[in-house]
N, C-alpha and C. Protein backbone atom coordinates (compact mmCIF):
# COMPACT_ATOMS: atom_id res chain seq x y z
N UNK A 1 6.60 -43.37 -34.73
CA UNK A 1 6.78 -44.64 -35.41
C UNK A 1 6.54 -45.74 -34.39
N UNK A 2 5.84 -46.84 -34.74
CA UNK A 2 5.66 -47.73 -34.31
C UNK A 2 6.70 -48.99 -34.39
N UNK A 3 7.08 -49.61 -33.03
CA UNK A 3 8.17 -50.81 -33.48
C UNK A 3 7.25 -51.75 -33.53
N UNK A 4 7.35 -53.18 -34.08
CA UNK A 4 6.58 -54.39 -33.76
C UNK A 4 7.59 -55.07 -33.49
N UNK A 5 7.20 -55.91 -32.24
CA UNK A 5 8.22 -57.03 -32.05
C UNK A 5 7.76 -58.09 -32.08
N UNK A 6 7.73 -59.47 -32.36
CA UNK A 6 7.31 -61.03 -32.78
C UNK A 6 7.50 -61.53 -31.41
N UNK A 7 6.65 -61.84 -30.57
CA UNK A 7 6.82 -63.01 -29.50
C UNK A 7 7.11 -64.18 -30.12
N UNK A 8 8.35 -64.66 -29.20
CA UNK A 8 9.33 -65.47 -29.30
C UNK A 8 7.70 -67.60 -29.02
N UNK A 9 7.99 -68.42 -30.12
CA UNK A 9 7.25 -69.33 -29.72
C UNK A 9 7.81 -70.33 -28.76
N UNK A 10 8.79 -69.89 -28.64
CA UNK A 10 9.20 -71.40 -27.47
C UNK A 10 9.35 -70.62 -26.61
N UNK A 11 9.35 -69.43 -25.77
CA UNK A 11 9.65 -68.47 -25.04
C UNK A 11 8.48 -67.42 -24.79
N UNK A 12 7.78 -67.30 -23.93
CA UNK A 12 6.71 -66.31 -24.26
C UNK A 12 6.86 -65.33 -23.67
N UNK A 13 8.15 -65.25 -23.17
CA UNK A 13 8.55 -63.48 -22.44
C UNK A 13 9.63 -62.61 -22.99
N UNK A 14 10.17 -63.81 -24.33
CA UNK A 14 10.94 -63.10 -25.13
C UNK A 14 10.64 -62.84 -26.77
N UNK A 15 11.20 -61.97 -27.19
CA UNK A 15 10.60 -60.84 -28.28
C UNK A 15 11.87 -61.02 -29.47
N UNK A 16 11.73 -61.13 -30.33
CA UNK A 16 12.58 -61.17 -31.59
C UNK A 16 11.96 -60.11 -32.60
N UNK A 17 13.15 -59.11 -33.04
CA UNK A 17 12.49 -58.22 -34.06
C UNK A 17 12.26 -59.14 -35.43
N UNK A 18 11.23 -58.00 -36.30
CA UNK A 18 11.18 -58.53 -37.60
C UNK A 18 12.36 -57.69 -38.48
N UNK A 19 12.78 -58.68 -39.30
CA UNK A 19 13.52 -58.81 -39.94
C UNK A 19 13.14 -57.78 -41.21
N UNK A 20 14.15 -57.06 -41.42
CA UNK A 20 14.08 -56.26 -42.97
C UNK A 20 14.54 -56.85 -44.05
N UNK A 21 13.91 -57.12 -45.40
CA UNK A 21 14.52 -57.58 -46.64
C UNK A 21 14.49 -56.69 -47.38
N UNK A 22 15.67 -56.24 -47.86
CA UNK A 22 15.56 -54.77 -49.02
C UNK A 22 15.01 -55.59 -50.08
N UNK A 23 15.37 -56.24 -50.68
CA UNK A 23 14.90 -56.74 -51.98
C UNK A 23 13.40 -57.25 -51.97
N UNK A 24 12.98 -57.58 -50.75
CA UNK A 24 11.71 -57.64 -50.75
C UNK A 24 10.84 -56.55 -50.38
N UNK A 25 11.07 -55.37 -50.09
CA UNK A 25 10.63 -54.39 -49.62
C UNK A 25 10.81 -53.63 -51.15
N UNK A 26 11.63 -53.81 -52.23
CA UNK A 26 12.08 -52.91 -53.54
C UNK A 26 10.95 -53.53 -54.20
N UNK A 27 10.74 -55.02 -54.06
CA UNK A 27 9.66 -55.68 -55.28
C UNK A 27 8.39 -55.39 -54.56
N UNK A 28 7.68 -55.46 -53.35
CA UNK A 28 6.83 -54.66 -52.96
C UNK A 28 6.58 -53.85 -53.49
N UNK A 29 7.39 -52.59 -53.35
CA UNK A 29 6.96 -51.21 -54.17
C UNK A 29 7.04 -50.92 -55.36
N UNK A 30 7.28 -51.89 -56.07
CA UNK A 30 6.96 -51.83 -57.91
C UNK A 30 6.11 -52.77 -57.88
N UNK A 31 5.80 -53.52 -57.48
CA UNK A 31 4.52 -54.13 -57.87
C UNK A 31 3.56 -53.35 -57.59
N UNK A 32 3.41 -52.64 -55.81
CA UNK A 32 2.39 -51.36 -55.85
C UNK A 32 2.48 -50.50 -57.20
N UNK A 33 3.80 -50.11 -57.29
CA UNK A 33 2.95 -49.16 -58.81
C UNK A 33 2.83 -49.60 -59.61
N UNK A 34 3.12 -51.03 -59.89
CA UNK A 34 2.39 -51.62 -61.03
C UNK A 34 1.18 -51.64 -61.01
N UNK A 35 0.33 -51.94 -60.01
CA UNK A 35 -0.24 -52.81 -59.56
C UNK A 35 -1.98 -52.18 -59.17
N UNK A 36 -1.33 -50.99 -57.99
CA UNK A 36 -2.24 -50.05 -57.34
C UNK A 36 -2.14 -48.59 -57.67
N UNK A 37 -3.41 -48.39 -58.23
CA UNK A 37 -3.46 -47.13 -58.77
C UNK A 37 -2.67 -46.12 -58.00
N UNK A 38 -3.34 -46.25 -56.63
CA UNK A 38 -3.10 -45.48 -55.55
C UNK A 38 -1.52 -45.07 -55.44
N UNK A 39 -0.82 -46.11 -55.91
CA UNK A 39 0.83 -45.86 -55.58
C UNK A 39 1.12 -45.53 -57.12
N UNK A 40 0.55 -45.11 -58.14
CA UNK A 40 1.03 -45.37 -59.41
C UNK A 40 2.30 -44.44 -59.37
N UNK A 41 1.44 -43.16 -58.95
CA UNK A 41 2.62 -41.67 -58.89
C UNK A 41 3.84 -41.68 -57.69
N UNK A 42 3.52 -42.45 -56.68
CA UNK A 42 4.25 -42.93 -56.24
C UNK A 42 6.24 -42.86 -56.61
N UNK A 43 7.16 -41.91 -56.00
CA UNK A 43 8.35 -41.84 -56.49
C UNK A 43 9.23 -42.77 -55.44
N UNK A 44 9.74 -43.86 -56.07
CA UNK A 44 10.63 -44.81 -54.87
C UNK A 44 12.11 -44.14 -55.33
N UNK A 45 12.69 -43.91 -53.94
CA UNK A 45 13.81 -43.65 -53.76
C UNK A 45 14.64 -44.60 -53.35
N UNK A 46 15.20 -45.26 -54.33
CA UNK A 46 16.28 -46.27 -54.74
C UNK A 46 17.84 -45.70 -53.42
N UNK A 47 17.88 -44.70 -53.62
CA UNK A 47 19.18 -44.04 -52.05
C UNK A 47 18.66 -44.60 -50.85
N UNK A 48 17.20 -43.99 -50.46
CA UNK A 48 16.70 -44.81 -49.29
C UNK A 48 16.82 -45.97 -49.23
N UNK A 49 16.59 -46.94 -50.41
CA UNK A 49 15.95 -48.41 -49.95
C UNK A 49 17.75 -48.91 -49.81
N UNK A 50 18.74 -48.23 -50.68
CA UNK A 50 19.77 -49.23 -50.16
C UNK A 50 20.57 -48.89 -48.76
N UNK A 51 19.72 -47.94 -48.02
CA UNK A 51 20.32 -47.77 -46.86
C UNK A 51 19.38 -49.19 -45.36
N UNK A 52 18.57 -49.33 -46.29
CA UNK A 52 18.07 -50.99 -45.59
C UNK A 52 18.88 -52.12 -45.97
N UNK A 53 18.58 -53.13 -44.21
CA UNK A 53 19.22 -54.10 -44.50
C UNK A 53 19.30 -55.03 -45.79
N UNK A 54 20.73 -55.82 -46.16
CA UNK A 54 19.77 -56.73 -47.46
C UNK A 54 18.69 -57.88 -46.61
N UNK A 55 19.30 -58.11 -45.17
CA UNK A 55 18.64 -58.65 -44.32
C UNK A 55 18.76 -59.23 -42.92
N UNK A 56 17.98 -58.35 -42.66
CA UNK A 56 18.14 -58.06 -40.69
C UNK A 56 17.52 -56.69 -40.06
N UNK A 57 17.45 -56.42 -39.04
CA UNK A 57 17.18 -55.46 -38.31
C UNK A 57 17.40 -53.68 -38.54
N UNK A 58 16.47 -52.81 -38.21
CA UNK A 58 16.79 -51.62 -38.66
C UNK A 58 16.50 -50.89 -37.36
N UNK A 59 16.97 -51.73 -36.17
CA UNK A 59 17.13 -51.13 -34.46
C UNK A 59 18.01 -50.04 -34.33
N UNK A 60 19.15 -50.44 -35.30
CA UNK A 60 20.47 -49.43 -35.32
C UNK A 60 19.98 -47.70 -35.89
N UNK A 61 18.70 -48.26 -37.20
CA UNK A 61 18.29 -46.46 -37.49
C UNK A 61 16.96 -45.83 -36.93
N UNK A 62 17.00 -46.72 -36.05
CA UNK A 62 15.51 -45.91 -35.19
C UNK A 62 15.93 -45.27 -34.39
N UNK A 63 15.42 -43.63 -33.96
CA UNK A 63 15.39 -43.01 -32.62
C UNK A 63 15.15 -42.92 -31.87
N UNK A 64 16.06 -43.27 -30.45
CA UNK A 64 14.99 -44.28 -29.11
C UNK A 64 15.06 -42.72 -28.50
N UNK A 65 13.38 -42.81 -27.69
CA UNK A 65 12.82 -41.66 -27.15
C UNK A 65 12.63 -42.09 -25.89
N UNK A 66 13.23 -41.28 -24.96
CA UNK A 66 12.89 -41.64 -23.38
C UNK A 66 12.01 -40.73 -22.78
N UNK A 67 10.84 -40.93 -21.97
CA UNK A 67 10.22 -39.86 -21.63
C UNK A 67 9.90 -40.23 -20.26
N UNK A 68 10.12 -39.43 -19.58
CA UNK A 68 10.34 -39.63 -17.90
C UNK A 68 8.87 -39.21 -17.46
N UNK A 69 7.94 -40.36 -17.07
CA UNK A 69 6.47 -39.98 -16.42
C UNK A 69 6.70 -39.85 -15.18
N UNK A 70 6.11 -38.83 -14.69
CA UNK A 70 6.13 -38.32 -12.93
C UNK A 70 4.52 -38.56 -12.99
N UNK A 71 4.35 -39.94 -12.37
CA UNK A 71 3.56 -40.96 -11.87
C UNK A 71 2.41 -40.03 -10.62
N UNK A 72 3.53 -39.55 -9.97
CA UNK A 72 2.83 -38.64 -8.93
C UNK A 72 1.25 -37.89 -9.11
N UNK A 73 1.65 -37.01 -10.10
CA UNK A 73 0.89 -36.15 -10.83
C UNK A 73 -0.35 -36.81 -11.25
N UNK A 74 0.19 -37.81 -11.87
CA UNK A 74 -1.29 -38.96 -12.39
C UNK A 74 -2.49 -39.35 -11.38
N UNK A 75 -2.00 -39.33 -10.33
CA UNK A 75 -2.83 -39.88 -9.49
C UNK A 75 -4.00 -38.66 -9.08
N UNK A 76 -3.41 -37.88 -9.20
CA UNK A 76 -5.10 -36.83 -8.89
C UNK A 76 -5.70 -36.54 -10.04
N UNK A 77 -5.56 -36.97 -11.22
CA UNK A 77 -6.54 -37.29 -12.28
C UNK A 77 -7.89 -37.33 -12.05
N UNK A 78 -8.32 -36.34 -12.59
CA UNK A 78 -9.98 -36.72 -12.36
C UNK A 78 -11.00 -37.34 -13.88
N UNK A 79 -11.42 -38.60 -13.08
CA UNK A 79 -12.01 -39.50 -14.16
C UNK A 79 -13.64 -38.73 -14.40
N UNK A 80 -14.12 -38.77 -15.15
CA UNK A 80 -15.46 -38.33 -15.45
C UNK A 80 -15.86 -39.23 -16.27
N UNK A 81 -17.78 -39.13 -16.10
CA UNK A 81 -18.32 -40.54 -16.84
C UNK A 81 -19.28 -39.13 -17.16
N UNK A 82 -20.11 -39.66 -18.36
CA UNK A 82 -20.91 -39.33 -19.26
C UNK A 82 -22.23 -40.13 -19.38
N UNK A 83 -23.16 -39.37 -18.81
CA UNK A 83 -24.66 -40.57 -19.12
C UNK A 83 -25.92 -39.40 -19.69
N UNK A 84 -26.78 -40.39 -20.20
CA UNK A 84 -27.88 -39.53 -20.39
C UNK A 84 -29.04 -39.55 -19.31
N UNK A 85 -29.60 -38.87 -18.99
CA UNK A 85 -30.35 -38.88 -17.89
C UNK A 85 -31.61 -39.25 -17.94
N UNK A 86 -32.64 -39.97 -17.47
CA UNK A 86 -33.84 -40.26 -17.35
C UNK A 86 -34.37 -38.84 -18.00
N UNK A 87 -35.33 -38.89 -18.99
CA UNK A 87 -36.00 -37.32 -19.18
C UNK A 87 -37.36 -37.51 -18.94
N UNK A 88 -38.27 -36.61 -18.21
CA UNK A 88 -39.45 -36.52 -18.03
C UNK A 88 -40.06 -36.75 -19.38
N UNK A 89 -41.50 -37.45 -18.94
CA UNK A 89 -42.05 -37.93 -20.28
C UNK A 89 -42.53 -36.57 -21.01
N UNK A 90 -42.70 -35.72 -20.44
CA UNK A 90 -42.95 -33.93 -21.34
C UNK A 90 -42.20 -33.62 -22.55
N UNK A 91 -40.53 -34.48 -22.15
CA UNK A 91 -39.80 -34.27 -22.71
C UNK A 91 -39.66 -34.89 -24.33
N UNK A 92 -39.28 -34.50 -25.65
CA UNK A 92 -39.23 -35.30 -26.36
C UNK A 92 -37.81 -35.35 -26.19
N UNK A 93 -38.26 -36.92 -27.42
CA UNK A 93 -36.28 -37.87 -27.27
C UNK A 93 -35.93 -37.16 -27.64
N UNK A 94 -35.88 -36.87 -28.97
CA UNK A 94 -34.86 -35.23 -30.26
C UNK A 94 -34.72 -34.58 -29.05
N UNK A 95 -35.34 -33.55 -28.29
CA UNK A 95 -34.92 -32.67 -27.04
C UNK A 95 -34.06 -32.95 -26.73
N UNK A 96 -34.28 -34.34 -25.84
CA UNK A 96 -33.73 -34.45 -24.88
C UNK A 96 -32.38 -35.42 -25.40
N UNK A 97 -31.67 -35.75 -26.60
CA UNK A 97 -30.44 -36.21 -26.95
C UNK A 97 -29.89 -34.77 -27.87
N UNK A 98 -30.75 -34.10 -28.36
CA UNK A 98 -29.66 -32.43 -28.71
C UNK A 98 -29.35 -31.75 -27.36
N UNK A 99 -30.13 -31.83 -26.04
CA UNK A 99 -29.56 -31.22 -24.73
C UNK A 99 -28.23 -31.72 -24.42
N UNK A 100 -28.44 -33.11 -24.36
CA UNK A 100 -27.31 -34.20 -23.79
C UNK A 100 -26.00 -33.62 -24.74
N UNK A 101 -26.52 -33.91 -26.00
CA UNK A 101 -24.91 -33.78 -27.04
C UNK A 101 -24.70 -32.52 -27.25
N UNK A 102 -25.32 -31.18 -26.82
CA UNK A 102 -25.07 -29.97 -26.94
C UNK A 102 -23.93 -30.02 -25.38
N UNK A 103 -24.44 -30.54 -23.81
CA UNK A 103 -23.90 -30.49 -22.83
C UNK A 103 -22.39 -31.39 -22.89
N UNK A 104 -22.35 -32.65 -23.41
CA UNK A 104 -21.31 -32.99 -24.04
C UNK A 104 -20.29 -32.60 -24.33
N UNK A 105 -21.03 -32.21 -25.87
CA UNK A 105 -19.65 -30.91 -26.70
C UNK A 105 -18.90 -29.59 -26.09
N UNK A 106 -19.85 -29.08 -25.27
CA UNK A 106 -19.61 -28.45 -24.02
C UNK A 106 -18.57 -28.50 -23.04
N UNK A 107 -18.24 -29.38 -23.15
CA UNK A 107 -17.83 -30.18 -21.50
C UNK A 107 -16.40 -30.66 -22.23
N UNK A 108 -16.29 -30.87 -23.67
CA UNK A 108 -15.48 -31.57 -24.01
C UNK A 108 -14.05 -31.43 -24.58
N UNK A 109 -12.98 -30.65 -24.79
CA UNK A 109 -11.97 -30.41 -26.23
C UNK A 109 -12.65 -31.18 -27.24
N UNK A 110 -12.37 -30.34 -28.12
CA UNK A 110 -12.60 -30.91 -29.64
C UNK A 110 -11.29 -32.14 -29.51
N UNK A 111 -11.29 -33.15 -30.50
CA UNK A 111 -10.33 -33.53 -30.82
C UNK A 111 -9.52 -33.31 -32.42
N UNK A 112 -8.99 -33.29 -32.84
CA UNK A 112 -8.53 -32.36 -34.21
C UNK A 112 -8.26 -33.70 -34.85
N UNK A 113 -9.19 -33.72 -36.83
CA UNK A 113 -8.98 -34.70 -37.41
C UNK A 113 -7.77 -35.07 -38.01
N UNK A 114 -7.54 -35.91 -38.13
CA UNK A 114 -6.19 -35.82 -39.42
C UNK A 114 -6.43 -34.79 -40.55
N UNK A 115 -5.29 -34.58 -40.95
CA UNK A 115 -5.55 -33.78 -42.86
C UNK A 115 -4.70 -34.24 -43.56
N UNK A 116 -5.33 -33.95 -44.92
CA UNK A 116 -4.32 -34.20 -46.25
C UNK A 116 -4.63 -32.69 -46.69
N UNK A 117 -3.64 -31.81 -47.00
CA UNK A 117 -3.66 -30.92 -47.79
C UNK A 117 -5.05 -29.59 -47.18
N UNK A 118 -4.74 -30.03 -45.69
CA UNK A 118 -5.80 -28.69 -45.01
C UNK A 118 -7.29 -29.35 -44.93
N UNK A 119 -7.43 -30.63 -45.56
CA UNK A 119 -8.96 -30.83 -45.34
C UNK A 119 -8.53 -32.07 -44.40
N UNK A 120 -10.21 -32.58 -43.44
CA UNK A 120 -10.32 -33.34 -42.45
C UNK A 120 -9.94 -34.76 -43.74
N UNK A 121 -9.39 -35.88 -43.01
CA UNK A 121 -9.01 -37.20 -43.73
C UNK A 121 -10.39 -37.47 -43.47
N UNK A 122 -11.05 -38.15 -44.15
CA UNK A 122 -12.90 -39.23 -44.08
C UNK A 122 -12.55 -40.58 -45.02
N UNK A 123 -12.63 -41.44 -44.06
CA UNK A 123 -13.11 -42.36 -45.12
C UNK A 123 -13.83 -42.76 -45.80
N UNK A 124 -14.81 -42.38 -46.01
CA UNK A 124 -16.21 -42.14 -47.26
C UNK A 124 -15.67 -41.21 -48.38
N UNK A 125 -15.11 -40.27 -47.95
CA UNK A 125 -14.73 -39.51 -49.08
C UNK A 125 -13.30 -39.20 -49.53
N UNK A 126 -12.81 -39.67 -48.46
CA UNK A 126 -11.30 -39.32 -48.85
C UNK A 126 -10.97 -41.44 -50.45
N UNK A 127 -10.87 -40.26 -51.38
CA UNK A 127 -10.27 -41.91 -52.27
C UNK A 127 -9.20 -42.22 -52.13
N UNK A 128 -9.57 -44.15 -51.87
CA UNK A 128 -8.22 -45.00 -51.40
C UNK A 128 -7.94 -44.69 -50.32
N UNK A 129 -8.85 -44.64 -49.16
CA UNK A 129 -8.34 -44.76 -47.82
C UNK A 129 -8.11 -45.97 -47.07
N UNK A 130 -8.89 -46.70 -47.35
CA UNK A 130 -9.31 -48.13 -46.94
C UNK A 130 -8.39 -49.29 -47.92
N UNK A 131 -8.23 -48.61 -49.16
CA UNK A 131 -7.03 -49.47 -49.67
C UNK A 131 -6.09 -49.34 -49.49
N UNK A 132 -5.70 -48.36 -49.12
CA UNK A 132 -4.12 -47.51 -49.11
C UNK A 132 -4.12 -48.01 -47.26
N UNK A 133 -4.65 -48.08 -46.33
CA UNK A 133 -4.56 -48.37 -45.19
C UNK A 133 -4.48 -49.62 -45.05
N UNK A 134 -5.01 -50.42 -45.78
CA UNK A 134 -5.47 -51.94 -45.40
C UNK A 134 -4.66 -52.93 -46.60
N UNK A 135 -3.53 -52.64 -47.26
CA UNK A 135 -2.85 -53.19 -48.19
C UNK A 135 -2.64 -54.43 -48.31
N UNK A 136 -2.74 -55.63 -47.68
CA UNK A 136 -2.90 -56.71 -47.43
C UNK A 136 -3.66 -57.11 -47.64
N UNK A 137 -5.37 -56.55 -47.16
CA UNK A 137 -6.79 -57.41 -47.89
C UNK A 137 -7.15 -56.42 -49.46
N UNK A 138 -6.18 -55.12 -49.96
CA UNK A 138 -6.96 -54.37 -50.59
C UNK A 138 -5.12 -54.06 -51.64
N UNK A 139 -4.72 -54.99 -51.82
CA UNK A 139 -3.27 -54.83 -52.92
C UNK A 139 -3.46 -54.14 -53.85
N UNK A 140 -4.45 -54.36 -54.61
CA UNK A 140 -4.38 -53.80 -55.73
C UNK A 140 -5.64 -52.58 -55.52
N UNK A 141 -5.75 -51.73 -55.16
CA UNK A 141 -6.52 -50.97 -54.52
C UNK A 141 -7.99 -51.00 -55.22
N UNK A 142 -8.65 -52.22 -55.00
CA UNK A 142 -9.51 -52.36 -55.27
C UNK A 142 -10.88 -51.57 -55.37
N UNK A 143 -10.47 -52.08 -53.27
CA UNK A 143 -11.80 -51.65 -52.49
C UNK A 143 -11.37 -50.23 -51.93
N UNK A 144 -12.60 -49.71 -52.46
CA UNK A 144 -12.88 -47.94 -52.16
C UNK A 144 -14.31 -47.41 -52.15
N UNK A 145 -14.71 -46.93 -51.10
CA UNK A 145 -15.76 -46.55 -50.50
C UNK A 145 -16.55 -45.35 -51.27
N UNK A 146 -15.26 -44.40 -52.03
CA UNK A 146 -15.94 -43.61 -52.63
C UNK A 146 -16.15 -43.54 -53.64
N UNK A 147 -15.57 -44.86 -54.36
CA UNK A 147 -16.33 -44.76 -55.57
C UNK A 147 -17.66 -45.02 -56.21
N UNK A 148 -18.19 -44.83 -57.46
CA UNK A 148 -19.58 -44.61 -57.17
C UNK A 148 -20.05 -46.42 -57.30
N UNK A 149 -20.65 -46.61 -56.12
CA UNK A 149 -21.37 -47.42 -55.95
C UNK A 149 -22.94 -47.91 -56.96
N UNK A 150 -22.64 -49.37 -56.91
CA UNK A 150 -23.93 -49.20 -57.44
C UNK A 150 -25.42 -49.53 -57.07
N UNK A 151 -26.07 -49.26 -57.86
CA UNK A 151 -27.05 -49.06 -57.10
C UNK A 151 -28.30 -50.30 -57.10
N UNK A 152 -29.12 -50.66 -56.25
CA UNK A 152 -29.77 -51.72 -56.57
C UNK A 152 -31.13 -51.58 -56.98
């Protein structure tokens, strides 16, 4: 979980949390299922929301995590850079960028995608990703990538 804290405007080295409003956080989420398909099925748990403030801080139900870095260790880190190499003109480009990204992938860990339900998350195909992520420019889950577009 992510905290956000508000830099302070008359103070620029001090930090004020944001504030929780249950009642504004309850009409939020019925207007989403009014509202956005995406949340229609959506089940709000009325127990949860009255364990939020009616208004103020929720510092008291977060779990603070301490994790002790041994700094030491860091320092023999070995940095590596990645380039493509001048290729002889014999060479074609296709060649010579499937060598590069074959040596790459090679060289590299995979990194593992998100999932919903065992498949990779995509935003092209996953529906309501971009609305469901971006709720502020996309409320009423408008905008979606996978739906069928039209055509010109």
């Amino acid at each position: 979980m992510l905290v956000i804290r508000h830099q302070s405007v008359s103070n620029a080295e001090a930090f004020r949390d944001f504030k929780v409003r249950r009642d504004k956080v309850i009409q939020a989420l019925i207007w989403l299922k009014q509202n956005n398909r995406y949340y229609a099925n959506v089940i709000i748990d009325h127990e949860i929301l009255q364990s939020l403030p009616i208004d103020g801080t929720i510092d008291d139900q977060l779990q603070d995590i301490n994790e002790d870095i041994d700094y030491d260790e860091s320092e023999n880190d070995v940095i590596t850079h990645t380039f493509i190499l001048l290729s002889p003109s014999a060479n074609r480009e296709d060649t010579a960028i499937r060598n590069t990204l074959n040596r790459i992938q090679n060289e590299n860990h995979h990194i593992m995608w998100s999932q919903i339900n065992g498949n990779p998350v995509n935003e092209f195909q996953t529906p309501g990703y971009i609305a469901c992520a971006f709720l502020t420019l996309y409320p009423t889950g408008s905008a979606d990538f996978a739906q069928n577009v039209l055509e010109i």
